[in-house]
N, C-alpha and C. Protein backbone atom coordinates (compact mmCIF):
# COMPACT_ATOMS: atom_id res chain seq x y z
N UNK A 1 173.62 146.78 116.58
CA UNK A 1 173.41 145.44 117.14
C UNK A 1 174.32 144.48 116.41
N UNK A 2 175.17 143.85 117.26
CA UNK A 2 176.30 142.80 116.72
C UNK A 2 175.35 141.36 116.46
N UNK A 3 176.26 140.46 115.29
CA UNK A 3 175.76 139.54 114.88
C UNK A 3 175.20 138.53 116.46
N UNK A 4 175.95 138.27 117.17
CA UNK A 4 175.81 137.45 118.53
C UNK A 4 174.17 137.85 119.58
N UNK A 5 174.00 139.40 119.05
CA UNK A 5 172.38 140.00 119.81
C UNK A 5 171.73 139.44 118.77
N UNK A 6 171.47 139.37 117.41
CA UNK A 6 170.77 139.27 116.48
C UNK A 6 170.27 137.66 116.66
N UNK A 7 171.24 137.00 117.02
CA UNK A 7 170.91 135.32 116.67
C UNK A 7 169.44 135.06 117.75
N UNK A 8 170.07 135.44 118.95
CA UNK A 8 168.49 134.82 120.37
C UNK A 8 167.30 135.52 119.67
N UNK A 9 167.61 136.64 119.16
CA UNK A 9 166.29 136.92 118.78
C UNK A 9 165.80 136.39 117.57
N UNK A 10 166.55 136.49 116.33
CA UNK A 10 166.36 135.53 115.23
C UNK A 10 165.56 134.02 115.72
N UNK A 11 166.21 133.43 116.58
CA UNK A 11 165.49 131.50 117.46
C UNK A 11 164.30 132.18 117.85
N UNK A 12 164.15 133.67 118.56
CA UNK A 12 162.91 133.69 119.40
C UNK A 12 161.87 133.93 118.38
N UNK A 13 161.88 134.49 117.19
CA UNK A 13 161.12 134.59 115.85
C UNK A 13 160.91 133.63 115.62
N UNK A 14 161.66 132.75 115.33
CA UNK A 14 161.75 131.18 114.76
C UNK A 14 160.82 129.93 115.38
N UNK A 15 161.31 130.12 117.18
CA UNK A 15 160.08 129.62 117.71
C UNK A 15 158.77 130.32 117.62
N UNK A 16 158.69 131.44 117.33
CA UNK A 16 157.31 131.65 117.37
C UNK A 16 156.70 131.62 116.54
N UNK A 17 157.21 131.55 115.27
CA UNK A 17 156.27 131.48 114.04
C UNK A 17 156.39 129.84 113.72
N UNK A 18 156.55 128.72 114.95
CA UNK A 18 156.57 127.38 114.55
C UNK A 18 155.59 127.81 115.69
N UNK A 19 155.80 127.81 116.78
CA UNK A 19 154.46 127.77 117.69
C UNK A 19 153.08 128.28 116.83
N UNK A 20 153.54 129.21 116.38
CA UNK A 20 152.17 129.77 115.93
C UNK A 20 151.91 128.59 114.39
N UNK A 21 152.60 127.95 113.87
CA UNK A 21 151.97 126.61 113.13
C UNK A 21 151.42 125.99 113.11
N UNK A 22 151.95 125.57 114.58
CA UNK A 22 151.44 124.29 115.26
C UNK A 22 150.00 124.53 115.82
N UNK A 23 150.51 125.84 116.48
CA UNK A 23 148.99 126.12 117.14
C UNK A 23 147.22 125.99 116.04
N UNK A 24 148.05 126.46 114.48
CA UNK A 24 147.40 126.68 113.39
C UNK A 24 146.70 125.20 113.05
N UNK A 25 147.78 124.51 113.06
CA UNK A 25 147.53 123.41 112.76
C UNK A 25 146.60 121.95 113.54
N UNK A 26 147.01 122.69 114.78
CA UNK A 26 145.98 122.37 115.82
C UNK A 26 144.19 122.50 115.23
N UNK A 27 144.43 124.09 115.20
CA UNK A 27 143.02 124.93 115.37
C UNK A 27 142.21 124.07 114.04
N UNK A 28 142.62 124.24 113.05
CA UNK A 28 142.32 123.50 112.04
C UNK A 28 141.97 122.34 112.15
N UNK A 29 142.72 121.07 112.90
CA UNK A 29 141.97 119.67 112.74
C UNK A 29 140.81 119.55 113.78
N UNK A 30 141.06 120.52 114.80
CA UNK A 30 139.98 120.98 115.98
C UNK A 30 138.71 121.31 115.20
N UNK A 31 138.84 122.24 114.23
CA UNK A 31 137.79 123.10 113.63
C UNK A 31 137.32 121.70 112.66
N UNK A 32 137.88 120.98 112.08
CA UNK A 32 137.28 120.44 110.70
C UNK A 32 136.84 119.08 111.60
N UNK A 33 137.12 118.20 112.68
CA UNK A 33 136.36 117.45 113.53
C UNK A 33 135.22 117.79 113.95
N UNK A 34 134.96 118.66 114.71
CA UNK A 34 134.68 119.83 114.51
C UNK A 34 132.76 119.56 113.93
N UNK A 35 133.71 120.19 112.91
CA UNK A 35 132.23 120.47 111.31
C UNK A 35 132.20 118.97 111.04
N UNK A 36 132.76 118.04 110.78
CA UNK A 36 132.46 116.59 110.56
C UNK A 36 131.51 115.93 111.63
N UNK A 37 131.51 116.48 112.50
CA UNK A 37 130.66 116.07 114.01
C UNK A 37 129.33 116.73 113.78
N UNK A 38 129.91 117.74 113.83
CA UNK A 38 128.03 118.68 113.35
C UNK A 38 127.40 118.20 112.38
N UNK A 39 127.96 117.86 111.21
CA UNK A 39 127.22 117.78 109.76
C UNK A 39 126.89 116.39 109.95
N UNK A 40 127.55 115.41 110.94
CA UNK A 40 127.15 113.93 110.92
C UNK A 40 125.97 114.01 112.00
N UNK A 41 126.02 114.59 112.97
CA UNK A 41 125.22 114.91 113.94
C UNK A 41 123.62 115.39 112.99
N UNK A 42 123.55 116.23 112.54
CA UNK A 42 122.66 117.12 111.83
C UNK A 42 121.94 116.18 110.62
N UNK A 43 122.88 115.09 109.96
CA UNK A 43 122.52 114.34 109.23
C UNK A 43 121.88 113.45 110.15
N UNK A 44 122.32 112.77 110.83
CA UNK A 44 121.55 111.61 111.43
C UNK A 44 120.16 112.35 111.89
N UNK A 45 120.48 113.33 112.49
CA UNK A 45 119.39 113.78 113.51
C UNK A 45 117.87 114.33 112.18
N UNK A 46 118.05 114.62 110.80
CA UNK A 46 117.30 114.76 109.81
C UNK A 46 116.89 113.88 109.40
N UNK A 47 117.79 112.71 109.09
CA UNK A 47 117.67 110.91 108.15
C UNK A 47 116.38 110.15 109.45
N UNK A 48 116.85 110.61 110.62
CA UNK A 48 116.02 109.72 112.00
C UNK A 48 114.20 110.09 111.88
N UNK A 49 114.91 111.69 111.89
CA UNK A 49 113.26 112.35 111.43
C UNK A 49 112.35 111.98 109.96
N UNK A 50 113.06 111.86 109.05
CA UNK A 50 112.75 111.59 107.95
C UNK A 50 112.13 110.37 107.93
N UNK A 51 112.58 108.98 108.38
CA UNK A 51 112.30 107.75 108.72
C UNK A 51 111.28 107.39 109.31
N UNK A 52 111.29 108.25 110.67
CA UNK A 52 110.00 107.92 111.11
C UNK A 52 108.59 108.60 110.78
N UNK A 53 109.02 109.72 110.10
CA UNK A 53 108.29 110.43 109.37
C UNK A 53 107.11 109.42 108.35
N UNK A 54 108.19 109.11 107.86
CA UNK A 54 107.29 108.28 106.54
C UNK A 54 106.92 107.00 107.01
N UNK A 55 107.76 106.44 108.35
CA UNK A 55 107.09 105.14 108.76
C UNK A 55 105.23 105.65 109.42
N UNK A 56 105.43 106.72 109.97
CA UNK A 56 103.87 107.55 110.75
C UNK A 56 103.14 107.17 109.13
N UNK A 57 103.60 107.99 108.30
CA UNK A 57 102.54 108.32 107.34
C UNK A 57 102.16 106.56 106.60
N UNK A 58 103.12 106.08 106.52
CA UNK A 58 102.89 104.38 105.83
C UNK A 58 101.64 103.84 106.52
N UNK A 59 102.09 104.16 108.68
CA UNK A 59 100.69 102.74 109.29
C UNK A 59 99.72 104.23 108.86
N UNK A 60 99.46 105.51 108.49
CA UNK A 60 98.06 106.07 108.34
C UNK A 60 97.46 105.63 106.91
N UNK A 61 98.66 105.15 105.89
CA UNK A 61 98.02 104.78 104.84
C UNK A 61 97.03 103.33 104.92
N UNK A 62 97.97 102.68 105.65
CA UNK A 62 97.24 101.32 105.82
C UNK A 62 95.88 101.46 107.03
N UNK A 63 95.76 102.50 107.59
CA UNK A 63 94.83 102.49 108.22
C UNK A 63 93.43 103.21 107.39
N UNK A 64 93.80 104.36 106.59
CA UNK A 64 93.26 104.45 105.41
C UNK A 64 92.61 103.27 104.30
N UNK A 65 93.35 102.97 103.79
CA UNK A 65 92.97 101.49 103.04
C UNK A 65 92.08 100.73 103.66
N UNK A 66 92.25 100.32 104.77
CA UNK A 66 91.05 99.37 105.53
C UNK A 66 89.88 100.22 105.84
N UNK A 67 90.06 101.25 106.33
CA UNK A 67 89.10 102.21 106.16
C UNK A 67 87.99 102.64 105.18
N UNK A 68 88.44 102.73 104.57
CA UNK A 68 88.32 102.85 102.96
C UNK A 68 87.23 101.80 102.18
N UNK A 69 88.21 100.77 102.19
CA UNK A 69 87.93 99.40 101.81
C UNK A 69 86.06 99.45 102.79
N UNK A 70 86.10 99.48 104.16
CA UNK A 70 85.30 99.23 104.55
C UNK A 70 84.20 99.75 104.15
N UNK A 71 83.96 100.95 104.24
CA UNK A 71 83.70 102.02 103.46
C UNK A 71 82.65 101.49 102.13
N UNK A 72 83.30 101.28 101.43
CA UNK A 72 83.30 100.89 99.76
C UNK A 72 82.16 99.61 100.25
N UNK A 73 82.15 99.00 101.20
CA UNK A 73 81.51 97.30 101.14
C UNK A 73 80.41 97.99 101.90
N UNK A 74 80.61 98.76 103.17
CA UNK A 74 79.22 99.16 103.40
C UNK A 74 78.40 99.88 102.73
N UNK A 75 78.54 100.76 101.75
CA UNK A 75 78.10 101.55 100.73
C UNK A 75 77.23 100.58 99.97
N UNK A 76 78.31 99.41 99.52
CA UNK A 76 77.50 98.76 98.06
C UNK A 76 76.35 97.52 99.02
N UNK A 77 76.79 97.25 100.13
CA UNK A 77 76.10 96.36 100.37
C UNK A 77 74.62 96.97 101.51
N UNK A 78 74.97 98.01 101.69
CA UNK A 78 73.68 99.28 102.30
C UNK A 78 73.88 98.27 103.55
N UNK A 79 74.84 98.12 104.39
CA UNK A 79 74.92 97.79 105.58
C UNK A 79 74.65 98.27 106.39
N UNK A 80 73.71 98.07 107.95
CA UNK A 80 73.28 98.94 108.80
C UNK A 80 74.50 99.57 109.74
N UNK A 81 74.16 101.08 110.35
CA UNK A 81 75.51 101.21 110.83
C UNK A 81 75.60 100.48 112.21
N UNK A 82 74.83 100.07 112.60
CA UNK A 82 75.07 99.22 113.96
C UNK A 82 75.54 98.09 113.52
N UNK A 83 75.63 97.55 112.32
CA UNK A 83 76.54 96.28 112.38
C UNK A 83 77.97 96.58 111.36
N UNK A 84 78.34 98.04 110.98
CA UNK A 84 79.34 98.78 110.46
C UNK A 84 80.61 98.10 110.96
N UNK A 85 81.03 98.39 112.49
CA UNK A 85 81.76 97.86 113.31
C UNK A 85 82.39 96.50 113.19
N UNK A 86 81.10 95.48 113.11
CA UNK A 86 81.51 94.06 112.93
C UNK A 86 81.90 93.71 111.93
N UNK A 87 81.64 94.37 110.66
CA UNK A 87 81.76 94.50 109.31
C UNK A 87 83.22 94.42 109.44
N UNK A 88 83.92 95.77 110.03
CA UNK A 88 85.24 96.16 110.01
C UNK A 88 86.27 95.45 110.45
N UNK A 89 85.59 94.58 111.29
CA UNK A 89 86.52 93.44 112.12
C UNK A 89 86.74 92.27 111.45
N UNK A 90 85.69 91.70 110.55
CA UNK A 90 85.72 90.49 109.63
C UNK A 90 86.77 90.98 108.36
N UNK A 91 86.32 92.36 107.85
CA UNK A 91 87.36 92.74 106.50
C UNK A 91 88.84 92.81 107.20
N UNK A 92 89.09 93.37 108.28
CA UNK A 92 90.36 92.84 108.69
C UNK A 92 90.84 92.14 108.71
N UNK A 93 90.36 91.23 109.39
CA UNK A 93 90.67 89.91 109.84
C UNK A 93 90.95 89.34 107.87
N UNK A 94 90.21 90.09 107.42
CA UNK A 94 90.16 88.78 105.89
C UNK A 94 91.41 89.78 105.16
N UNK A 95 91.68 90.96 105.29
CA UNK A 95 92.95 91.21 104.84
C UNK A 95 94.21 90.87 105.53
N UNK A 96 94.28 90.93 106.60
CA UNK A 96 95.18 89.81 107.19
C UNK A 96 95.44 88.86 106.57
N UNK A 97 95.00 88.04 106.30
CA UNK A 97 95.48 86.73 105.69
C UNK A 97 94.55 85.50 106.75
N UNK A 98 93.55 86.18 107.69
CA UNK A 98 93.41 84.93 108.75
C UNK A 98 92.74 83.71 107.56
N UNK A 99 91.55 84.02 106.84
CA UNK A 99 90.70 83.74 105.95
C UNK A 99 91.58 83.18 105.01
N UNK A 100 92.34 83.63 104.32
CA UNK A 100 93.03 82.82 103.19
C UNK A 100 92.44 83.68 102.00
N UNK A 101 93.22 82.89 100.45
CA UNK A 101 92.57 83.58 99.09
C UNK A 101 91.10 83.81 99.20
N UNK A 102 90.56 82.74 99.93
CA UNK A 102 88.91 82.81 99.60
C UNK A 102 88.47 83.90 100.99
N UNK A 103 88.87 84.93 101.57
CA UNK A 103 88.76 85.04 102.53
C UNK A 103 87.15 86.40 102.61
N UNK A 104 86.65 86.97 101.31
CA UNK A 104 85.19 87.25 100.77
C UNK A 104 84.51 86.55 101.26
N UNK A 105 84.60 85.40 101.12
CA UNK A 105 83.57 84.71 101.50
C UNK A 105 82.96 84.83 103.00
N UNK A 106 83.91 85.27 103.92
CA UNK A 106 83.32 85.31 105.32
C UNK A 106 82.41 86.51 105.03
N UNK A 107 83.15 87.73 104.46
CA UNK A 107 81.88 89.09 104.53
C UNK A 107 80.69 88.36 104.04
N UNK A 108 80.63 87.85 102.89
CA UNK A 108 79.36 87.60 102.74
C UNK A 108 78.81 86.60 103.64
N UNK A 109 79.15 85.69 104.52
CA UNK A 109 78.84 84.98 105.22
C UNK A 109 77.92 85.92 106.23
N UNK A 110 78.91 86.89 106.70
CA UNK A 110 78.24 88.09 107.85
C UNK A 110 77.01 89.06 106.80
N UNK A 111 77.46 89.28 105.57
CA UNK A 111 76.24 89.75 105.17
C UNK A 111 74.86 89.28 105.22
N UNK A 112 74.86 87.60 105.07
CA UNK A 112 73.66 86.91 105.06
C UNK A 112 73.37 87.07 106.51
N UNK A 113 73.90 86.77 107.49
CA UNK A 113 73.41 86.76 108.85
C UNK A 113 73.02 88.07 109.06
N UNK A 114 73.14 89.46 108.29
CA UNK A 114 72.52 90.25 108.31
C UNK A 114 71.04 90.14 107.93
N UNK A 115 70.73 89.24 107.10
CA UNK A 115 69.49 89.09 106.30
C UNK A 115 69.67 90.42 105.12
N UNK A 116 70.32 90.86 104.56
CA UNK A 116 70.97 91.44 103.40
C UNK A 116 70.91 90.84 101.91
N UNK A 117 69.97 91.13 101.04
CA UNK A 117 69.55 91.05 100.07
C UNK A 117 71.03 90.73 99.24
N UNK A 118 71.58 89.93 99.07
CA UNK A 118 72.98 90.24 98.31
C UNK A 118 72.95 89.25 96.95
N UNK A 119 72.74 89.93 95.81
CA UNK A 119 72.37 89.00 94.32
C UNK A 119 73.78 89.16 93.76
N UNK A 120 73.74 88.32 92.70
CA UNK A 120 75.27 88.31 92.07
C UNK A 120 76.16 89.44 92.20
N UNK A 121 75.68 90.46 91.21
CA UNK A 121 76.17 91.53 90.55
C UNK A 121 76.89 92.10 91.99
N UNK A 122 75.94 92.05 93.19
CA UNK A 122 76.77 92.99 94.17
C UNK A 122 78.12 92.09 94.46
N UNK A 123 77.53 90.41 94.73
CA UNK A 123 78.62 90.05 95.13
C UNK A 123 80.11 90.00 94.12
N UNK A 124 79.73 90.20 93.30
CA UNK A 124 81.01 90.54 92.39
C UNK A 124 81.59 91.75 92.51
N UNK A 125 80.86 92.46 92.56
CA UNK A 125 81.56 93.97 93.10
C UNK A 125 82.24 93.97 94.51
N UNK A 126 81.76 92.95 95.12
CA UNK A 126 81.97 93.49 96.78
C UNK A 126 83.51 92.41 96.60
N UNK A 127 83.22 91.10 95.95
CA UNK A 127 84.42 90.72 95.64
C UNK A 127 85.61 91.45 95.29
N UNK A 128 85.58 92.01 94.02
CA UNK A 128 86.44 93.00 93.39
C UNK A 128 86.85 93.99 93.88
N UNK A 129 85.96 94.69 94.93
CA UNK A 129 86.79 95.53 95.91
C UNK A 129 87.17 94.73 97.08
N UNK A 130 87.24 94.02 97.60
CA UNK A 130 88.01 93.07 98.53
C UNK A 130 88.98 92.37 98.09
N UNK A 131 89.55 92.37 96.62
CA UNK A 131 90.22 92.02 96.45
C UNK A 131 91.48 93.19 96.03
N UNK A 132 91.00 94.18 95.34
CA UNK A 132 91.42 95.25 95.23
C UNK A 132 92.30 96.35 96.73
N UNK A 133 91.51 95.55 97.77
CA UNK A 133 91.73 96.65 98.77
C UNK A 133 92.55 95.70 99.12
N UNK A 134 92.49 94.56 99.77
CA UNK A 134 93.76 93.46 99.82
C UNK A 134 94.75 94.31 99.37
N UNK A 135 94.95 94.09 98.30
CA UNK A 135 96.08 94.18 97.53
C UNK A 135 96.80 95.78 97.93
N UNK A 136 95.95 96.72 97.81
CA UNK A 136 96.40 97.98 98.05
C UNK A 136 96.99 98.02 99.59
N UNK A 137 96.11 97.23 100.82
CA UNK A 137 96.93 96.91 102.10
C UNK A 137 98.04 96.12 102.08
N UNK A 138 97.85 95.45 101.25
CA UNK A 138 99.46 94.60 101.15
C UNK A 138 100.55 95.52 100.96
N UNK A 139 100.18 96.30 99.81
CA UNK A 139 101.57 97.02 99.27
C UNK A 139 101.97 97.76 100.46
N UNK A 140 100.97 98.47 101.23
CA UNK A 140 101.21 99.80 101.59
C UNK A 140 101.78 98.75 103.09
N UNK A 141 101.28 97.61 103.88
CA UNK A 141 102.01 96.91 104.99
C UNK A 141 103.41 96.81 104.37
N UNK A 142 103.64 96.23 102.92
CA UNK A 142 105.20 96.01 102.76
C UNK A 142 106.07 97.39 102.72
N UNK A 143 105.26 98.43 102.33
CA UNK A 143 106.55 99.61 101.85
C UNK A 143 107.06 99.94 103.65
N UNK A 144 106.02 99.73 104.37
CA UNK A 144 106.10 100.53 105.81
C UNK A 144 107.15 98.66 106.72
N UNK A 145 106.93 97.50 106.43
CA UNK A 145 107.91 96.89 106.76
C UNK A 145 109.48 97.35 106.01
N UNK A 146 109.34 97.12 104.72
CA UNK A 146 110.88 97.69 104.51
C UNK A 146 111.43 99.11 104.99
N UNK A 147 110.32 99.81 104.92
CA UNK A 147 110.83 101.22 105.39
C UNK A 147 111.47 101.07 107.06
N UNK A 148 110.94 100.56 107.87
CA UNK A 148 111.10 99.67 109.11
C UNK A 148 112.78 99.16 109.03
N UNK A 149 112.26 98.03 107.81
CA UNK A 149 113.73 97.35 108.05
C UNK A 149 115.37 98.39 107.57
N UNK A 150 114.56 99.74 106.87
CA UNK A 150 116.08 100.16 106.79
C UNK A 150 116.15 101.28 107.74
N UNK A 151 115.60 101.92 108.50
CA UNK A 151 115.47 102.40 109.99
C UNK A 151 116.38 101.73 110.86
N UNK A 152 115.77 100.55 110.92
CA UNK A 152 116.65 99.45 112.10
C UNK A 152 118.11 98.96 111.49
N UNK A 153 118.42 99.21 110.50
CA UNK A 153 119.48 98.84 109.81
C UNK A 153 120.50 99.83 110.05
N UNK A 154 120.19 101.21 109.57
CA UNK A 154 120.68 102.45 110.46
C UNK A 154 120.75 102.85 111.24
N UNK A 155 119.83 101.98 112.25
CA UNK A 155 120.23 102.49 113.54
C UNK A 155 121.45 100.94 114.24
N UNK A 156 121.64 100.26 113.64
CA UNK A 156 122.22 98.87 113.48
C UNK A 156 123.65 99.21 113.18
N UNK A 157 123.96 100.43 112.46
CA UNK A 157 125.11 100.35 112.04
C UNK A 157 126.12 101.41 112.51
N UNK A 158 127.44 100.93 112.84
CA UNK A 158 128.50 101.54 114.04
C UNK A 158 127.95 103.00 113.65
N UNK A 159 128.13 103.51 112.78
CA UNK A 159 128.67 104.75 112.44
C UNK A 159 127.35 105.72 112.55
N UNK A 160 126.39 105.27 111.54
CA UNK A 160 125.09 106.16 111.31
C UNK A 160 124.03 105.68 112.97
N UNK A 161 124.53 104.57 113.35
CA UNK A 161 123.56 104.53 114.70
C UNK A 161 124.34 105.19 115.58
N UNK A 162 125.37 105.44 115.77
CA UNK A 162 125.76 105.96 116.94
C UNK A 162 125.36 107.72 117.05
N UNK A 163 125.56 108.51 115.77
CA UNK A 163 124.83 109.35 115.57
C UNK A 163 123.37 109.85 115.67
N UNK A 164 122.82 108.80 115.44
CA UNK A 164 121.21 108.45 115.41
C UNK A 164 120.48 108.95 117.23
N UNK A 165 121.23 107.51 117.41
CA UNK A 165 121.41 107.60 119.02
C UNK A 165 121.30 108.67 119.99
N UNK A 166 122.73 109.33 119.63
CA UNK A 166 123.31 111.11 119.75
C UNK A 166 121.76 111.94 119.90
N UNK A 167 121.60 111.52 118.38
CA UNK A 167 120.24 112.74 118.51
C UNK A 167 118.95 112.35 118.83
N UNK A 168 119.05 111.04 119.96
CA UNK A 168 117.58 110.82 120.37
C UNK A 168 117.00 109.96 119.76
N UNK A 169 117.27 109.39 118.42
CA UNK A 169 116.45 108.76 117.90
C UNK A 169 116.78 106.89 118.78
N UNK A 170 115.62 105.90 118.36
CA UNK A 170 114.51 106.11 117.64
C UNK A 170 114.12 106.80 118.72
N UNK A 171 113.14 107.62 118.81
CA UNK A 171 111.73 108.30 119.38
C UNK A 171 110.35 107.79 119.20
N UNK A 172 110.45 106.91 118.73
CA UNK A 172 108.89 106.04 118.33
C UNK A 172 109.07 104.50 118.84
N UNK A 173 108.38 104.16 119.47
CA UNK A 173 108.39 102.58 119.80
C UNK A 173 108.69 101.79 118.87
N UNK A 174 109.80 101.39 118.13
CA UNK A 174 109.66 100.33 116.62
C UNK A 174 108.93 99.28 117.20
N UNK A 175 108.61 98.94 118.07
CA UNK A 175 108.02 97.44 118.85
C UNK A 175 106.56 97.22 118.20
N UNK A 176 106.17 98.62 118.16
CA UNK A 176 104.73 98.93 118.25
C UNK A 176 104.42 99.36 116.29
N UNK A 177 105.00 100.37 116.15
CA UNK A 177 105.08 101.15 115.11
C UNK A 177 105.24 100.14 113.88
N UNK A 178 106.77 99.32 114.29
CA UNK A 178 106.82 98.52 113.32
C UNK A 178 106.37 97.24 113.04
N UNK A 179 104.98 97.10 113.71
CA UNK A 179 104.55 95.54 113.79
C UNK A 179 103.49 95.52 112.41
N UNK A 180 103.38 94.35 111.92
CA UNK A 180 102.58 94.02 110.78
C UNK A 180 101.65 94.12 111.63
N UNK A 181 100.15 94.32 110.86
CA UNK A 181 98.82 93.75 110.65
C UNK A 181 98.86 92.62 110.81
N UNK A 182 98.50 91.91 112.03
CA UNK A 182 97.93 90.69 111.76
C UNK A 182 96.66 90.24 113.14
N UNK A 183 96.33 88.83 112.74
CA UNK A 183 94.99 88.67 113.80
C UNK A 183 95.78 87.97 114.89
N UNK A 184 94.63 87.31 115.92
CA UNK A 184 94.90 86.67 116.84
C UNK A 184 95.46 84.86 116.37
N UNK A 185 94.31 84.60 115.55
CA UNK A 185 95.43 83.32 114.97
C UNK A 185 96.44 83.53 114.44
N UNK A 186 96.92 84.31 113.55
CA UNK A 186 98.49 84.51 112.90
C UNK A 186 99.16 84.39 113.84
N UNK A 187 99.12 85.31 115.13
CA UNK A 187 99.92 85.44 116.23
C UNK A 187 100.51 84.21 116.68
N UNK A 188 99.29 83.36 117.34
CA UNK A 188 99.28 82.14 117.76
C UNK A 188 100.18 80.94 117.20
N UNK A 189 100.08 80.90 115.79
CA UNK A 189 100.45 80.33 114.87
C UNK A 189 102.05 80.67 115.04
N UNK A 190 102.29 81.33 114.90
CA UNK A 190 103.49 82.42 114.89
C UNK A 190 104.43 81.79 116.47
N UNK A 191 103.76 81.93 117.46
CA UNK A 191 104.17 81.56 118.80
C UNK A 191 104.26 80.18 119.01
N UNK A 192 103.29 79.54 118.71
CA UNK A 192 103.28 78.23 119.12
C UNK A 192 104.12 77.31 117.65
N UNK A 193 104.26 77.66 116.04
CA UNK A 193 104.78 76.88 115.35
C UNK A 193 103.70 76.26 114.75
N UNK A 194 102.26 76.03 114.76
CA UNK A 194 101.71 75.46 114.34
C UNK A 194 100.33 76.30 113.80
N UNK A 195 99.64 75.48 113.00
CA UNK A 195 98.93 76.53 112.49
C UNK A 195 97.35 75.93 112.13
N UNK A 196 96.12 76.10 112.93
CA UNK A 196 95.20 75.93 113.19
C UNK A 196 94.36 75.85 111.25
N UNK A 197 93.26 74.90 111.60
CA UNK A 197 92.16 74.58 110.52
C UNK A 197 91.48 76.17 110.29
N UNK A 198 91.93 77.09 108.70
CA UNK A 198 90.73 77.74 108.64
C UNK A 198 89.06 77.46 108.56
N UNK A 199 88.53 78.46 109.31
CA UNK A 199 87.13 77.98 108.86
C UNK A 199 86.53 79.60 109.16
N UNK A 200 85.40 79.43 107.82
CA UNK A 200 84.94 80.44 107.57
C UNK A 200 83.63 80.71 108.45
N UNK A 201 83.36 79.79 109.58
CA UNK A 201 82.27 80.04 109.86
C UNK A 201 82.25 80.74 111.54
C-alpha cells in the first residue's frame, strides 16, 4: 500500500476517533444533567416530605397540649363530663389569647357556674397549669408557624420550588395546615382592623 492509499484512510481513523469524542463528550454532559436532575428531583421530593411531615406532627402536638391541658383542669377541678366539652372551648379560647394574661379567670368563672367547690389551693394549681400549658401551646404554635414559614420559602424559591413542584409537593393544604390557633374575635379583629372590649363574662 503506497503512501497516497494510506492518507483517506489515516482522515477516515481521524474522523472517527473525533466523532467518537464528541459523541463521548456528548454522552457525558447528557449523563451528568442527567444525575443532577435526579438527585435534585429526589432531594426536593424527600425535603417536601420531610416538611410536611413535621408540620402534621407540630398541629398533633398542639392538639395534644390543649388536650392535655384540658385534661389536667378537669382532673383537679373533678369536672362533670357533660360539661368536659364546654370546659374545652373556654381553655381554648383562653390559650388563644381571646382572654388576655388574666385569661384563668374565665375557667374559673365557668367553674363557679358549675357550682364547683373551688378553694384557693385548687385555684392555684388550676392557675399554674393554665399557665404552664399556655406556654407549652405557644411554643409548639410557633415551632409549626416557622416550620410553615420555611416550607413556603422553599417552595418560594426559583430553584428548590421548581423541583418541589416537579414532585407534587405541597400535597397538604398550607391554607389550612398552616393557620394559627386562633378564636372568632382574633379573626374579626384581624379582618376588620379593630379590636373589640375583652370581657370575661
Amino acid at each position: 500500500m503506497n503512501y497516497a492509499q494510506q492518507q483517506p484512510e489515516t482522515k477516515k481513523m481521524s474522523g472517527a476517533i473525533i466523532a467518537g469524542i464528541v459523541f463521548g463528550i456528548i454522552f457525558v454532559l447528557i449523563a451528568t444533567v442527567a444525575g443532577i436532575g435526579a438527585m435534585a428531583y429526589v432531594g426536593a421530593a424527600n425535603k417536601g416530605n420531610q416538611m410536611e411531615n413535621s408540620i402534621d406532627q407540630l398541629r398533633q402536638n398542639s392538639a395534644s397540649n390543649l388536650s392535655n391541658l384540658t385534661m389536667t383542669v378537669t382532673e383537679q377541678a373533678q369536672v362533670p363530663e357533660m360539661a368536659t366539652d364546654h370546659l374545652k372551648q373556654i381553655i381554648e379560647a383562653q390559650m388563644t389569647g381571646r382572654y388576655g394574661a388574666d385569661g384563668s379567670k374565665a375557667v374559673f368563672q365557668f367553674l363557679k357556674e358549675q357550682n364547683l367547690q373551688v378553694d384557693q389551693r385548687m385555684y392555684l394549681n388550676i392557675q399554674a397549669a393554665m399557665s404552664g400549658g399556655r406556654k407549652e401551646f405557644e411554643i409548639t404554635q410557633n415551632r409549626l408557624l416557622s416550620q410553615c414559614t420555611s416550607y413556603k420559602n422553599a417552595l418560594g424559591d426559583v430553584w428548590s420550588g421548581f423541583w418541589l413542584r416537579l414532585a407534587g409537593y405541597p400535597k397538604a393544604n398550607l391554607a389550612v395546615v398552616c393557620r394559627a390557633v386562633t378564636d372568632s374575635k382574633t379573626d374579626a379583629a384581624f379582618e376588620t382592623g379593630q379590636q373589640t372590649k375583652i370581657s370575661l363574662k
